[in-house]
C-alpha atoms as a PDB file:
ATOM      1  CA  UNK A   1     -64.237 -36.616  29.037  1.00  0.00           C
ATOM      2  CA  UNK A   2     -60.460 -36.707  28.365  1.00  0.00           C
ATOM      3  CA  UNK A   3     -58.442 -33.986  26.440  1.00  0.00           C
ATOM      4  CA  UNK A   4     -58.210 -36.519  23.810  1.00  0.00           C
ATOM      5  CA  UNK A   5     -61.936 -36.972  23.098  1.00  0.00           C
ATOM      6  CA  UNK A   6     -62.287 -33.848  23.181  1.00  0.00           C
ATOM      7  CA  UNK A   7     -59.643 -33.425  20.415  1.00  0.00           C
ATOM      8  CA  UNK A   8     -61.365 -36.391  18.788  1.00  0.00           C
ATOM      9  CA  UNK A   9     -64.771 -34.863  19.000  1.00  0.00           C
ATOM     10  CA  UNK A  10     -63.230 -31.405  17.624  1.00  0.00           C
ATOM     11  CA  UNK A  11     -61.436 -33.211  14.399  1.00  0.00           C
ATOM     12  CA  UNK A  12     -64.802 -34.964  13.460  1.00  0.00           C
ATOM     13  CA  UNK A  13     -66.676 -31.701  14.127  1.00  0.00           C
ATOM     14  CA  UNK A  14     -64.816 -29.104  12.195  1.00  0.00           C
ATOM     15  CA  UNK A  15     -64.723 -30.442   8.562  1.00  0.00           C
ATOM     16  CA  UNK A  16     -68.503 -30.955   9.207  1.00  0.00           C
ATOM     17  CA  UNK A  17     -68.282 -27.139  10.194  1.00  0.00           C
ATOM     18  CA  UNK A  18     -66.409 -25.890   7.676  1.00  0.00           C
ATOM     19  CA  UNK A  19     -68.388 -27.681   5.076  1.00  0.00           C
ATOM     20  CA  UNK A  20     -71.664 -26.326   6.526  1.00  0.00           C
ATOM     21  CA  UNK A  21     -69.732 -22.872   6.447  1.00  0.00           C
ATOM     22  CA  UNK A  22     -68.805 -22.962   2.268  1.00  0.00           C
ATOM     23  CA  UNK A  23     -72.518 -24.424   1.609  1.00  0.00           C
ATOM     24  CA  UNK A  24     -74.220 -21.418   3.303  1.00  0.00           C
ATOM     25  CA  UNK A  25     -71.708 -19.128   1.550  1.00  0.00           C
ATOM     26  CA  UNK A  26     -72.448 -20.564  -1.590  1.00  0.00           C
ATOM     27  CA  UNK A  27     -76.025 -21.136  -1.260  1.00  0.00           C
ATOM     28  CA  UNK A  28     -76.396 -17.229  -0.331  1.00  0.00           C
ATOM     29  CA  UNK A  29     -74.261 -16.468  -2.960  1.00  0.00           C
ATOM     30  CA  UNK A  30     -76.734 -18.203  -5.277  1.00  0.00           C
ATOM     31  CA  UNK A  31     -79.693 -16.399  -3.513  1.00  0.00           C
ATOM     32  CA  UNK A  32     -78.098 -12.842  -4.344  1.00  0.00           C
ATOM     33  CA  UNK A  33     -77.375 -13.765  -7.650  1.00  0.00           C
ATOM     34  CA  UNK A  34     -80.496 -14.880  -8.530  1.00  0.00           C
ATOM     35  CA  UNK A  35     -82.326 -12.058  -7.030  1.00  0.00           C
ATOM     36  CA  UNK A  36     -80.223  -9.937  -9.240  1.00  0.00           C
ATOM     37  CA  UNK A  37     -81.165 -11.342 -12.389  1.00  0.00           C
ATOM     38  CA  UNK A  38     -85.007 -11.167 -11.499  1.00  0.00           C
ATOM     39  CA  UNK A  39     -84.585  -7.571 -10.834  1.00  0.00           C
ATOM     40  CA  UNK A  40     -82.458  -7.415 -13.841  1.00  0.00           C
ATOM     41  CA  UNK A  41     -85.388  -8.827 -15.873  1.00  0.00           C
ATOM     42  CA  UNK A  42     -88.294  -7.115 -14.436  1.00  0.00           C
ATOM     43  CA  UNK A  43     -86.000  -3.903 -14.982  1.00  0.00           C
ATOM     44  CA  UNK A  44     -85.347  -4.815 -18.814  1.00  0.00           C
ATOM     45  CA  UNK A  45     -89.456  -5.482 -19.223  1.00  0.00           C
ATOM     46  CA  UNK A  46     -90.638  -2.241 -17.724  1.00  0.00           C
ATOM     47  CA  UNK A  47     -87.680  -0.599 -19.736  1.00  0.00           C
ATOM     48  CA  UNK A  48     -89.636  -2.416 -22.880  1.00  0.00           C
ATOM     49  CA  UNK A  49     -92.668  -1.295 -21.789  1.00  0.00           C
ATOM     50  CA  UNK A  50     -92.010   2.172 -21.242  1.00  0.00           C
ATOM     51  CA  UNK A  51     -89.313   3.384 -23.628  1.00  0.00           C
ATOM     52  CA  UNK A  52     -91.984   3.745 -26.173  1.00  0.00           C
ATOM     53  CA  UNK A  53     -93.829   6.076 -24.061  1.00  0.00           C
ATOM     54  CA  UNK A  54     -90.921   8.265 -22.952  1.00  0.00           C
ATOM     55  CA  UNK A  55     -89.871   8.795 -26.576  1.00  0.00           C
ATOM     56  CA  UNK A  56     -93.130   9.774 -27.246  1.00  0.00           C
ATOM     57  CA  UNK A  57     -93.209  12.392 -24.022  1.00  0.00           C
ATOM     58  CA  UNK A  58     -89.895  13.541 -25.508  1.00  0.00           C
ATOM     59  CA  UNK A  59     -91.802  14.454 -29.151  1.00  0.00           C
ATOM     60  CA  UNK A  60     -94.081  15.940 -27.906  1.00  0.00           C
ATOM     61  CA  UNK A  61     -92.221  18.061 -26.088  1.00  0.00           C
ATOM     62  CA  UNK A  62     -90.171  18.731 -28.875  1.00  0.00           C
ATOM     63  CA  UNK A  63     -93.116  19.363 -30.724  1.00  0.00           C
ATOM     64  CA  UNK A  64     -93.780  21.866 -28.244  1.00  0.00           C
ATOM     65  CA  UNK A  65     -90.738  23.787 -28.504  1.00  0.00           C
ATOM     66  CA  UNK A  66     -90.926  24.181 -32.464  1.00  0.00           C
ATOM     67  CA  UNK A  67     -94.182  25.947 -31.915  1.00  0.00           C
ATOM     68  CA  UNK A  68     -93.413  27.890 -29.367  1.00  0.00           C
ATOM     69  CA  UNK A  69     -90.657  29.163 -31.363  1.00  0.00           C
ATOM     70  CA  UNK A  70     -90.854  32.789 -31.684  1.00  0.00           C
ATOM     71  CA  UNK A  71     -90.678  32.226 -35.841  1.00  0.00           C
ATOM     72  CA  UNK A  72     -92.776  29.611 -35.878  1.00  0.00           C
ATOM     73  CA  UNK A  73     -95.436  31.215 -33.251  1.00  0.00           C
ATOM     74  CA  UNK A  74     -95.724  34.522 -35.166  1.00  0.00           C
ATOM     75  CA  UNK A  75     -96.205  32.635 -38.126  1.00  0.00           C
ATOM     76  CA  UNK A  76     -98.816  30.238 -36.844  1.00  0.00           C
ATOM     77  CA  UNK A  77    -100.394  32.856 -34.136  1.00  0.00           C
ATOM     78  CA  UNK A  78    -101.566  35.739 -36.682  1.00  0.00           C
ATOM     79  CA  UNK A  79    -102.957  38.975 -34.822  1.00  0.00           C
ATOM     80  CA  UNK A  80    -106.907  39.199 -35.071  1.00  0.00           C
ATOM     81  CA  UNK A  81    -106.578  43.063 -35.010  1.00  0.00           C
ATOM     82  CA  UNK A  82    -104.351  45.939 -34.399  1.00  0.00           C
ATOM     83  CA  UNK A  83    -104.103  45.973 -31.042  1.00  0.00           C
ATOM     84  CA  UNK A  84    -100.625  45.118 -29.925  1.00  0.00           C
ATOM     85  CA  UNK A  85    -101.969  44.381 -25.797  1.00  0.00           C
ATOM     86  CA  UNK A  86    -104.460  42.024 -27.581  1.00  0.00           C
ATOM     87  CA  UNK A  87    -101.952  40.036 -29.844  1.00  0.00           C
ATOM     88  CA  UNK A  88     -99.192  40.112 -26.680  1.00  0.00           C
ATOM     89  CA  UNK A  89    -102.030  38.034 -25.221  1.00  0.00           C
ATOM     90  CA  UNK A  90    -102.817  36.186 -28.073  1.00  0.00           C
ATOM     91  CA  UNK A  91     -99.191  34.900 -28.438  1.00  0.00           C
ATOM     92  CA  UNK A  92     -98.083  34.162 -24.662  1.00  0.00           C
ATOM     93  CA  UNK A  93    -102.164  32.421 -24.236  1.00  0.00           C
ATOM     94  CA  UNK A  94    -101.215  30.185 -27.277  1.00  0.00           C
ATOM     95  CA  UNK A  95     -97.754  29.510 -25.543  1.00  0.00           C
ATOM     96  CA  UNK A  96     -99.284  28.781 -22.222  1.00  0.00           C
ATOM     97  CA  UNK A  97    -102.777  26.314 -23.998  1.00  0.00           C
ATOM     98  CA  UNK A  98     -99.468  24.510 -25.486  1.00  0.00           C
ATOM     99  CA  UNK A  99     -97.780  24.376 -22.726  1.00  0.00           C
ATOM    100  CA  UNK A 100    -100.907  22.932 -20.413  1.00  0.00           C
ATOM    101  CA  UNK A 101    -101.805  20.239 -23.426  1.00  0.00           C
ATOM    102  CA  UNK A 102     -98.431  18.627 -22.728  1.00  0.00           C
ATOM    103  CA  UNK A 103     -98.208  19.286 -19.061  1.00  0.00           C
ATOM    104  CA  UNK A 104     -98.662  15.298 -18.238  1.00  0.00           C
ATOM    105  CA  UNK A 105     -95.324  14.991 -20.479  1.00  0.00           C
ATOM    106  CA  UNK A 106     -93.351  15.760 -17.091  1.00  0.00           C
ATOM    107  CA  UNK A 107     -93.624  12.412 -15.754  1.00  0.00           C
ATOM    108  CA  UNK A 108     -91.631  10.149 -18.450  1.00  0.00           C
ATOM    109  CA  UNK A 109     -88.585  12.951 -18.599  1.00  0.00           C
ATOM    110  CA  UNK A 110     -85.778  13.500 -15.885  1.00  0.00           C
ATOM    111  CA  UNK A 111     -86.996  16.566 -13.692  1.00  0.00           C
ATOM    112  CA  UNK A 112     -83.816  18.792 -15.132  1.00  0.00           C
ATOM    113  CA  UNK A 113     -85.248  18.584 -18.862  1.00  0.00           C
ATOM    114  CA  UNK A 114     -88.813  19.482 -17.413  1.00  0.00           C
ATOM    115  CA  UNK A 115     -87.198  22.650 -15.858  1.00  0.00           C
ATOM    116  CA  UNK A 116     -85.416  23.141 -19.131  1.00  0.00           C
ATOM    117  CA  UNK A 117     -88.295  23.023 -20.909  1.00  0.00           C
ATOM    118  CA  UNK A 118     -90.330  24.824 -18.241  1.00  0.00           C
ATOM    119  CA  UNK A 119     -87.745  27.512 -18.431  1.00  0.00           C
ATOM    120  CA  UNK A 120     -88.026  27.649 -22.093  1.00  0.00           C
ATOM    121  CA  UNK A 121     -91.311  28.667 -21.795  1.00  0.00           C
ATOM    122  CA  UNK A 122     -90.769  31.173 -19.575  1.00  0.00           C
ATOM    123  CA  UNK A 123     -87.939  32.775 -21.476  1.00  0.00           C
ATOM    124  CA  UNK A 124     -90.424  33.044 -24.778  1.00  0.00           C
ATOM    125  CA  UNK A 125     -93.037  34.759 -22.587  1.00  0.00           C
ATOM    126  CA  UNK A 126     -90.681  37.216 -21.563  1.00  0.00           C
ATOM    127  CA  UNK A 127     -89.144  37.923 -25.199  1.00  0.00           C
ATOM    128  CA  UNK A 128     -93.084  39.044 -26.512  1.00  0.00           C
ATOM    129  CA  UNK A 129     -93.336  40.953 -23.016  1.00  0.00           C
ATOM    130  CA  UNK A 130     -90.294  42.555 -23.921  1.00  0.00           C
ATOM    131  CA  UNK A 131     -90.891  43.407 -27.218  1.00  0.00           C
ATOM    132  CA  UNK A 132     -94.357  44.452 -25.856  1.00  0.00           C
ATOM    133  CA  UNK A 133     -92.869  47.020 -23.510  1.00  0.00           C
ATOM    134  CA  UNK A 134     -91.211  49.344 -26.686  1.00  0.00           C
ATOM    135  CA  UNK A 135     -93.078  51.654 -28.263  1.00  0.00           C
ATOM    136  CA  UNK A 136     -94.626  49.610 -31.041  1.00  0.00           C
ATOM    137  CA  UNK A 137     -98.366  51.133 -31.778  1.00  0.00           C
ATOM    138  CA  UNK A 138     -99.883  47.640 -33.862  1.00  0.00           C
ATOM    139  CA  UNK A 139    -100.141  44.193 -33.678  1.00  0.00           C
ATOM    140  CA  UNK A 140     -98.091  43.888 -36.739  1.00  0.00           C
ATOM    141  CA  UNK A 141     -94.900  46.142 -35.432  1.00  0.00           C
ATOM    142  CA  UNK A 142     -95.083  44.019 -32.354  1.00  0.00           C
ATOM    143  CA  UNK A 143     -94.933  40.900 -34.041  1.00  0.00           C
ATOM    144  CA  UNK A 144     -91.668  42.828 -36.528  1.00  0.00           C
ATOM    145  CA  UNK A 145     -90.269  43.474 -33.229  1.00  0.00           C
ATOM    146  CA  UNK A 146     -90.629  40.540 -31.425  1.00  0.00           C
ATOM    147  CA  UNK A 147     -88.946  38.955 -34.424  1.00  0.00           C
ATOM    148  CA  UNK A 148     -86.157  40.880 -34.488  1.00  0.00           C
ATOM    149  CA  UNK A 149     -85.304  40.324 -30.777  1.00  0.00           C
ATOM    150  CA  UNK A 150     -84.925  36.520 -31.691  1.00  0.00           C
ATOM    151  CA  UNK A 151     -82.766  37.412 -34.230  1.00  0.00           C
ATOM    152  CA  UNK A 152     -79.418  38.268 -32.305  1.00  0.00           C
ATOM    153  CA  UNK A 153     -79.418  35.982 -29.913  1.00  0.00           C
ATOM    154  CA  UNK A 154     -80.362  31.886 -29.481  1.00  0.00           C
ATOM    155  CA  UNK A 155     -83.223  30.899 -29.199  1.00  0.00           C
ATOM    156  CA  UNK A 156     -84.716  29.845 -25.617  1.00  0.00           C
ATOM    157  CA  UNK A 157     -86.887  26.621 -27.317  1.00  0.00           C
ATOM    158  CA  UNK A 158     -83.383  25.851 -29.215  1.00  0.00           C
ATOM    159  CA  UNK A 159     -81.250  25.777 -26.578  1.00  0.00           C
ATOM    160  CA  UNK A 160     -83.904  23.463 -25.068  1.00  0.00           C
ATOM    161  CA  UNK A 161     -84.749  21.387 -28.157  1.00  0.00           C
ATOM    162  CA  UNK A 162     -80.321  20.694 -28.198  1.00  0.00           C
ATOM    163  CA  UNK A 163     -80.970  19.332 -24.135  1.00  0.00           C
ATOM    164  CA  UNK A 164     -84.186  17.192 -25.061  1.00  0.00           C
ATOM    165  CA  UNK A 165     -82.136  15.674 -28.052  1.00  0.00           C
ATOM    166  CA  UNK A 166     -79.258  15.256 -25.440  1.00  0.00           C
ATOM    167  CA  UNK A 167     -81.095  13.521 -22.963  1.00  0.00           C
ATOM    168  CA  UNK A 168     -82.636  10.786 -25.670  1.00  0.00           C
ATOM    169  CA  UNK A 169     -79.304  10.263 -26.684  1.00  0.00           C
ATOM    170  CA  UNK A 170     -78.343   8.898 -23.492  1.00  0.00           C
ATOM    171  CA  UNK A 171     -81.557   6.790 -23.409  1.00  0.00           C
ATOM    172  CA  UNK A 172     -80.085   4.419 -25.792  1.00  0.00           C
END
């Protein structure tokens, strides 16, 4: 073979190169683009299919925080005698039976609003403990007291209702 075939057998070769070169680009272009609409699909039906259901984890947990709201619990969670160690109970078991009922909630939010919530909770228990620790004699001072302490300062189940409503917000 002579440097000219060569040459020859190089000019016939590279368009044929080239052009095999821009299909394959294209063709795998095609490929990703495709791909990305099927997951873009499959991502918009499950988002169908289970949108409903979060929004329904997120009222229920909203739910949750209204009654575990120290006005709303006292209210709803009367003491069955005059012991205040017996109502304390009373309240935070009502809290906790709540809390447990909606337990399987935690799966359809974003872990951060289950800690809010969880922490919510937590906070409540720990106002009635409080309020448990002074030295109220009866269930019915207890629950006065445990009132007033929600009185001055924001609510733990409000500040966590306000991230709940947050976090649906950016559902949409």
């Amino acid at each position: 073979m002579t440097g000219d075939q060569i040459f020859q057998l190089f000019a016939y070769l590279l368009p044929s190169v080239v052009t095999g070169a821009i299909a394959f680009y294209f063709f795998r272009m095609h490929t990703n683009n495709e791909e990305g609409r099927r997951r873009f699909l499959l991502h918009k039906d499950s988002q169908t299919n289970t949108l409903p259901i979060r929004l329904q984890a997120y009222e229920r947990m909203a739910l949750f925080l209204e009654r575990i709201a120290i006005p709303s619990l006292v209210v709803r969670v009367a003491p069955k005698s005059s012991d205040k160690n017996k109502y304390e109970s009373l309240l935070i078991q009502s809290i906790e039976t709540e809390f447990e009922h909606n337990l399987s909630q935690q799966i359809y939010m974003t872990d951060d609003c289950w800690n809010v919530i969880k922490a919510a909770k937590s906070a409540t228990i720990q106002m009635i403990r409080k309020a448990a620790m002074s030295e109220t004699d009866s269930a019915d001072k207890l629950r006065e007291d445990v009132l007033n302490e929600t009185m001055d300062k924001a609510s733990p189940s409000a500040t966590a209702l306000a991230y709940v409503k947050k976090e649906i917000g950016e559902l949409w």
